[in-house]
N, C-alpha and C. Protein backbone atom coordinates (compact mmCIF):
# COMPACT_ATOMS: atom_id res chain seq x y z
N UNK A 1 83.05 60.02 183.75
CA UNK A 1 83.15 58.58 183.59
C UNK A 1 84.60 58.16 183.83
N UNK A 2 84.85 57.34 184.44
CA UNK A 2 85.99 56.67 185.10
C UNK A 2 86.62 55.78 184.03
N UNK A 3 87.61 54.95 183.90
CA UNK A 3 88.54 54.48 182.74
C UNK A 3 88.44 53.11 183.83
N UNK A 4 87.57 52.09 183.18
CA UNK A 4 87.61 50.52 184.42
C UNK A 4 88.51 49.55 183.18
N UNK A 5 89.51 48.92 184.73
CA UNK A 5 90.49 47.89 184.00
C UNK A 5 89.48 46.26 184.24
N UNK A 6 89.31 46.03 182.91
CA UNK A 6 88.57 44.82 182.21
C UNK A 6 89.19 43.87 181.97
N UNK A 7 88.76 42.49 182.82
CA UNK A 7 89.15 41.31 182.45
C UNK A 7 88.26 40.62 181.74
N UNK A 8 88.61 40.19 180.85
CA UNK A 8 87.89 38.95 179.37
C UNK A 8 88.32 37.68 178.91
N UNK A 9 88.41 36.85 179.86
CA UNK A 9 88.50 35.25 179.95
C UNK A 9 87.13 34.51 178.70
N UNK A 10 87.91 34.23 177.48
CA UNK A 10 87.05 33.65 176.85
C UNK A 10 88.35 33.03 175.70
N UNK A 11 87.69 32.03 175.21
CA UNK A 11 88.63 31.04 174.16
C UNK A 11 88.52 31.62 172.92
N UNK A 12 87.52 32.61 172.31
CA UNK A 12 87.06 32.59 170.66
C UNK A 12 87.70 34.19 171.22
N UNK A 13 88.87 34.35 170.36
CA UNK A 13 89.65 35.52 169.90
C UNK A 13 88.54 36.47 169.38
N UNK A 14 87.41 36.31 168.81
CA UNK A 14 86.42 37.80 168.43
C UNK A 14 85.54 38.39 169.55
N UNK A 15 85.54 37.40 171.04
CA UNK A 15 85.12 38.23 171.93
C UNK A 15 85.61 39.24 172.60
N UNK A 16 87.37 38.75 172.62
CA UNK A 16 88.14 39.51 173.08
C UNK A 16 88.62 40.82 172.30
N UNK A 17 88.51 40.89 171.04
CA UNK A 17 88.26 41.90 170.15
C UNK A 17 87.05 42.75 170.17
N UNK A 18 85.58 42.46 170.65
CA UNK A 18 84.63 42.85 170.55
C UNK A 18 84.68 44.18 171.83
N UNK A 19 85.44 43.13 172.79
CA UNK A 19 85.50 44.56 174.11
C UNK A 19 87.01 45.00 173.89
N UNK A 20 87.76 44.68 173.30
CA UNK A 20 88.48 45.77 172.84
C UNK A 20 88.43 47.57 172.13
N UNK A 21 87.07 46.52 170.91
CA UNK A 21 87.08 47.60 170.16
C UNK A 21 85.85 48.57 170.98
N UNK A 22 84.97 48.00 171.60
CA UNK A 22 83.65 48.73 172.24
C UNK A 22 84.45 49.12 173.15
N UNK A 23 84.98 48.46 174.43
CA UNK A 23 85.05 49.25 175.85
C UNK A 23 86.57 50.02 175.20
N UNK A 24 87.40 49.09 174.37
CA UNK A 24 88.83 50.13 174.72
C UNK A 24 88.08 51.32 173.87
N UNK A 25 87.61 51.36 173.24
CA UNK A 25 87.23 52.72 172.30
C UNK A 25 86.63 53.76 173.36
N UNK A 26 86.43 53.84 174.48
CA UNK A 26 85.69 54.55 175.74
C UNK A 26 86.95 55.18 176.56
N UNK A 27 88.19 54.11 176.07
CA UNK A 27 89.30 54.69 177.15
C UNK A 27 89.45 53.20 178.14
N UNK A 28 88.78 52.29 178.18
CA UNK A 28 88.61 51.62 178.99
C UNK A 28 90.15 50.45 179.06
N UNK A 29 90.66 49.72 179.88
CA UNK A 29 91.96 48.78 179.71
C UNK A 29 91.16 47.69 179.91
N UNK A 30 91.34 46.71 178.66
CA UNK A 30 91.42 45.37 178.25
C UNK A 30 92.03 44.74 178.89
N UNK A 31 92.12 43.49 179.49
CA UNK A 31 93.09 42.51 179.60
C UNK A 31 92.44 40.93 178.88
N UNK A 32 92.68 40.32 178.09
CA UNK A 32 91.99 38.97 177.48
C UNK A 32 92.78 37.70 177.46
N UNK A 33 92.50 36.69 178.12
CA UNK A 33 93.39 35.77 178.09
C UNK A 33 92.66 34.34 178.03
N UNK A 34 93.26 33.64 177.71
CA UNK A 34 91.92 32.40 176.94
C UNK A 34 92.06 30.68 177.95
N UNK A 35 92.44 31.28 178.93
CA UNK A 35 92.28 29.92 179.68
C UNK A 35 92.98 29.67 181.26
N UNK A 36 92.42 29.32 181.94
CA UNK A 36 92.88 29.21 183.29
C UNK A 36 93.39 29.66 184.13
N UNK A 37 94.48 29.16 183.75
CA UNK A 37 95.87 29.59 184.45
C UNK A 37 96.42 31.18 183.81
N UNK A 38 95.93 31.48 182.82
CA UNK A 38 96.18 33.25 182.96
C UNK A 38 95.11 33.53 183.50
N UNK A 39 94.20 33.28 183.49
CA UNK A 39 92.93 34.00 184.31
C UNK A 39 93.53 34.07 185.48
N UNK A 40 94.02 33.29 186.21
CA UNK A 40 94.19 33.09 187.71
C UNK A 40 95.50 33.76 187.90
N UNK A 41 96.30 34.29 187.04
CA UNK A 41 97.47 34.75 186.92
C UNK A 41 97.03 36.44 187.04
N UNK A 42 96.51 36.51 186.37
CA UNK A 42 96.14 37.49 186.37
C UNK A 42 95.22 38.56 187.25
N UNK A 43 94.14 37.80 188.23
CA UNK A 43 93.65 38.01 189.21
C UNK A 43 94.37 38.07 190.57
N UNK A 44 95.59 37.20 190.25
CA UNK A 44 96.29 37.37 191.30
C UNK A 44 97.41 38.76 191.30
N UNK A 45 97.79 39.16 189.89
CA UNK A 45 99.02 40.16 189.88
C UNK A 45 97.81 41.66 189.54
N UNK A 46 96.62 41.69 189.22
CA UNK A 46 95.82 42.42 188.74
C UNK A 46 94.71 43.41 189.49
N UNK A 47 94.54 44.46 189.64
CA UNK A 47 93.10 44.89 189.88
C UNK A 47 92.52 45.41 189.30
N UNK A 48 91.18 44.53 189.03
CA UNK A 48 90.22 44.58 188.20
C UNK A 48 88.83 45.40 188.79
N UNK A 49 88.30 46.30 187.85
CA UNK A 49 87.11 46.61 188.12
C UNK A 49 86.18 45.68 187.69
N UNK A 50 86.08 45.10 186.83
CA UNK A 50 85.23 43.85 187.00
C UNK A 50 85.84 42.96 185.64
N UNK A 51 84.82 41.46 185.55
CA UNK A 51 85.80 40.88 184.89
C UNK A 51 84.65 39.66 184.04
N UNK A 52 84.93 39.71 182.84
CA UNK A 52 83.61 38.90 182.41
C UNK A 52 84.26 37.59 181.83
N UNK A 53 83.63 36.46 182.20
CA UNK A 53 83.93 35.18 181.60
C UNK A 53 82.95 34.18 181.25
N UNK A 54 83.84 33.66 180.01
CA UNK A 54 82.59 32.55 179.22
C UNK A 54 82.80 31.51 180.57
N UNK A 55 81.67 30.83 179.79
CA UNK A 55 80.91 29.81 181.23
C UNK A 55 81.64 28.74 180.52
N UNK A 56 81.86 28.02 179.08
CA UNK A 56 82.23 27.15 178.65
C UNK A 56 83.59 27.23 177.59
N UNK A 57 84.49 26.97 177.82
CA UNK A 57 85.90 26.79 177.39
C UNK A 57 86.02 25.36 177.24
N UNK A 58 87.03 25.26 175.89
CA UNK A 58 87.96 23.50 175.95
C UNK A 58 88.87 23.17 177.06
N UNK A 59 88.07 21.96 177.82
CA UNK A 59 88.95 21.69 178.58
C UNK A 59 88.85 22.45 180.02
N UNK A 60 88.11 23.31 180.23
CA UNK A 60 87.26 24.04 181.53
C UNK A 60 86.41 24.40 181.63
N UNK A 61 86.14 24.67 182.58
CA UNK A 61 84.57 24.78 183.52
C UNK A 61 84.51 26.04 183.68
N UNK A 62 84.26 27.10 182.89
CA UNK A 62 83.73 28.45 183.41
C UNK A 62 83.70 28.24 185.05
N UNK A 63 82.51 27.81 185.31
CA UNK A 63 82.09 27.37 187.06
C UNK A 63 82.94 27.40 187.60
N UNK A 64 83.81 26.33 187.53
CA UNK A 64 85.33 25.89 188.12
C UNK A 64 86.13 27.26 188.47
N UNK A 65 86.52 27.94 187.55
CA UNK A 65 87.23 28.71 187.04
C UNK A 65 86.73 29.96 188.29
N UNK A 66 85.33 30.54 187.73
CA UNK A 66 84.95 31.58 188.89
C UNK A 66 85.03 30.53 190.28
N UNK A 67 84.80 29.89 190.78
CA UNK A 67 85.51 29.45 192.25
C UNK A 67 86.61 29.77 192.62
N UNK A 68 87.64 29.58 191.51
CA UNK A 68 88.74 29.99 192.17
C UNK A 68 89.25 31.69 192.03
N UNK A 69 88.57 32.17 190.86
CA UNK A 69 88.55 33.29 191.05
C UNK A 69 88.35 33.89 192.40
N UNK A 70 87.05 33.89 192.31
CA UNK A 70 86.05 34.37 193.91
C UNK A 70 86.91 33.85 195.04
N UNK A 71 88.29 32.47 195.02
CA UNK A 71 88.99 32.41 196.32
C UNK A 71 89.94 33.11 196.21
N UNK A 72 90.45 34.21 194.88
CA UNK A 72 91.46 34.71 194.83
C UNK A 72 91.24 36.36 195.47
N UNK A 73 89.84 36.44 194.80
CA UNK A 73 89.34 37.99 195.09
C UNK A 73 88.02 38.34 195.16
N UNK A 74 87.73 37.37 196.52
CA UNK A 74 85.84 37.75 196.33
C UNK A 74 85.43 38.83 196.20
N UNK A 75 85.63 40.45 196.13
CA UNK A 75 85.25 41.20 195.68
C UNK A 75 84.84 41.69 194.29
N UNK A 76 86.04 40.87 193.33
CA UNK A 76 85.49 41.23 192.17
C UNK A 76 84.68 40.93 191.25
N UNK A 77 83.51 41.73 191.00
CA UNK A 77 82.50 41.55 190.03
C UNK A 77 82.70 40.59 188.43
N UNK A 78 82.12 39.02 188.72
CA UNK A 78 82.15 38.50 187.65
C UNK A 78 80.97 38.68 187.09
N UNK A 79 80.70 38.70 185.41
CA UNK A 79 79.63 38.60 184.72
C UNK A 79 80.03 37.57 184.04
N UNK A 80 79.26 36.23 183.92
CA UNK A 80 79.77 35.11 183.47
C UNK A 80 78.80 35.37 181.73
N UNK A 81 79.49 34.55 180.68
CA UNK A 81 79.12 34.77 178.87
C UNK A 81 78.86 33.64 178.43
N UNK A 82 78.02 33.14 177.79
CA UNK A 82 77.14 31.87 177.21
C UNK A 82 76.98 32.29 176.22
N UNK A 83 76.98 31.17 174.89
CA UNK A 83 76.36 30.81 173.86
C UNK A 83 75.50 29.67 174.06
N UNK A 84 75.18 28.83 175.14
CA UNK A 84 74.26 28.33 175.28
C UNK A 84 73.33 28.00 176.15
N UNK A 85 72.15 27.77 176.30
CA UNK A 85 71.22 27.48 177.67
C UNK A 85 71.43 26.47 178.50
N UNK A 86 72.18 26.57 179.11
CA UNK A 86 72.56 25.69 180.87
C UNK A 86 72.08 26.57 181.97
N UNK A 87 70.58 26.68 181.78
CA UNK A 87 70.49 27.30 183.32
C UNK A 87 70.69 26.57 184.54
N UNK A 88 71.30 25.49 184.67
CA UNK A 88 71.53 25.13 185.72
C UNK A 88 73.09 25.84 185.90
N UNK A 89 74.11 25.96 184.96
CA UNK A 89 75.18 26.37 185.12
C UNK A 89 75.06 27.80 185.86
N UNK A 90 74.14 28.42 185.03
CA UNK A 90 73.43 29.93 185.54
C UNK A 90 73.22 30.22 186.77
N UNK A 91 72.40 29.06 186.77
CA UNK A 91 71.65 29.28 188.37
C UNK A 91 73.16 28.81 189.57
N UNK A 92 74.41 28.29 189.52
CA UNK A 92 75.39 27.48 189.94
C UNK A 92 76.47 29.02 190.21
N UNK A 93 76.79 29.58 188.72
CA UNK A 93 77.19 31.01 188.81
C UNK A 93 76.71 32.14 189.55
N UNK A 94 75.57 32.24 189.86
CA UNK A 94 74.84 32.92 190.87
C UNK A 94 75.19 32.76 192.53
N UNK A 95 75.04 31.47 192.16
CA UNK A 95 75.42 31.00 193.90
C UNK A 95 76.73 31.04 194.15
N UNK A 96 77.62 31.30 193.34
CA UNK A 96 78.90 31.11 193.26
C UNK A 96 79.69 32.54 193.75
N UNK A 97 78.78 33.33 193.34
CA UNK A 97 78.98 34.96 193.06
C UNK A 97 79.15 35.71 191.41
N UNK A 98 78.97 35.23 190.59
CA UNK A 98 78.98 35.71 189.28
C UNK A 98 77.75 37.04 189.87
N UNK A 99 77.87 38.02 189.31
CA UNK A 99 76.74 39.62 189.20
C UNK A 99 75.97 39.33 188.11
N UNK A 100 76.41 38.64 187.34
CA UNK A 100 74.85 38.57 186.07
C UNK A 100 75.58 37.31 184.91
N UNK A 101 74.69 37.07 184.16
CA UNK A 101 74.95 36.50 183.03
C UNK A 101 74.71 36.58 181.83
N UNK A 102 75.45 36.71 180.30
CA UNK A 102 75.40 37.56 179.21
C UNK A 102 74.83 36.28 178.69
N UNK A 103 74.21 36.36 177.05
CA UNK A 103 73.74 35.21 176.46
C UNK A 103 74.47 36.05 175.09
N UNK A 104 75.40 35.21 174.78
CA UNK A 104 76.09 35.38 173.04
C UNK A 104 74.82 34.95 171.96
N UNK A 105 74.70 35.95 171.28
CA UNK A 105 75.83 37.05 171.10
C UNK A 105 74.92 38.41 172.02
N UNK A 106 75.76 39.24 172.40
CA UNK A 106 75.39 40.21 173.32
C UNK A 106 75.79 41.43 172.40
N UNK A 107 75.30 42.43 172.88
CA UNK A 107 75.98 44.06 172.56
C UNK A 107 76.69 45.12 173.05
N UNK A 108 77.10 46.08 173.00
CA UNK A 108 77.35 46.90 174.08
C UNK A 108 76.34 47.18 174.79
N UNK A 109 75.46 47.33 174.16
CA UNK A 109 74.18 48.21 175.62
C UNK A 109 74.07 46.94 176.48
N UNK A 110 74.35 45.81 175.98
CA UNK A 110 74.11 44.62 176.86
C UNK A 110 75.49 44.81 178.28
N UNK A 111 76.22 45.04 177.89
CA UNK A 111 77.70 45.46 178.29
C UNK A 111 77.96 46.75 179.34
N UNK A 112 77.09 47.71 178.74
CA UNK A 112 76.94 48.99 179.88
C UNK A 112 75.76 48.69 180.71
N UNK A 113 74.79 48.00 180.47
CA UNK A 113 73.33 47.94 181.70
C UNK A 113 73.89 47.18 182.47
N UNK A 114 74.67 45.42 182.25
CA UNK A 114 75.61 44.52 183.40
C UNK A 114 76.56 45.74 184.19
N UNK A 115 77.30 46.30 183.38
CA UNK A 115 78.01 47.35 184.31
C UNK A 115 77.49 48.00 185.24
N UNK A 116 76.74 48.36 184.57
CA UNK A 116 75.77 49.44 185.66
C UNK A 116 75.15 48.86 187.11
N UNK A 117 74.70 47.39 186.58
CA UNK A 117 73.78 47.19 187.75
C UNK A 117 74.79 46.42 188.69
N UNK A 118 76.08 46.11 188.10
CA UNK A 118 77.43 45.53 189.12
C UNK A 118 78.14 46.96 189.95
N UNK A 119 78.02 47.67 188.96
CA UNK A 119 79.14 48.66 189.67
C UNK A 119 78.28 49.81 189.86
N UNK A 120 76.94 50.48 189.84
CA UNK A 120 76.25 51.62 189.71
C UNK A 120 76.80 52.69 189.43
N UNK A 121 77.71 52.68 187.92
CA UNK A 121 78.17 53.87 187.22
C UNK A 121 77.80 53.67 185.80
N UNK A 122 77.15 54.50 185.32
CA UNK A 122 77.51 54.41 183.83
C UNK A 122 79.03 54.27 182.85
N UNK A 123 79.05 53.17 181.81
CA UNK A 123 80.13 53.61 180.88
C UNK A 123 79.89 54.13 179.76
């Protein structure tokens, strides 16, 4: 099993703890940053094996956000994170290029099967 560097764009500080303590506990590198302009900072100075972000933040558009991702580095695998039902946002992330979408609260096994079916490796 390979050591994948993880991006975690979300506003609530216990998500970014949650794949700390699950993926960094594997060996895995964290990166968590809670809004925009580090996301985009970071995609730009960064390579990521894949990179998961909430769909809804204060003040941004998940959506928004993976656009410009995907113009920074269409290769890399987004899994976009919800606490709530906007399947239209869903269905918008799809077309966008997001690889899947999590529904909060999620688990790890929720966390290694998205991996799997983005990157076809087990973590």
């Amino acid at each position: 099993m390979r050591h994948l560097n993880i991006l975690v764009v979300d506003d609530k500080k216990v998500i970014g703890d949650f794949f700390n303590l699950t993926m960094g506990y594997y060996g895995h590198h964290i990166t968590v940053v809670h809004d925009k302009d580090h996301t985009l900072e970071a995609v730009k100075l960064n390579e990521y094996d894949i990179a998961f972000m909430d769909m809804v933040m204060p003040d941004q558009d998940g959506v928004e956000v993976l656009k410009e991702v995907k113009a920074i580095n269409p290769q890399l695998p987004v899994v976009m994170m919800t606490g709530y039902s906007i399947e239209e946002k869903r269905k918008q992330a799809k077309q966008l290029g997001a690889v899947n979408c999590l529904k909060k609260p999620f688990e790890m096994e929720d966390i290694r099967r998205v991996v799997k079916e983005a990157l076809g490796e087990e973590i």
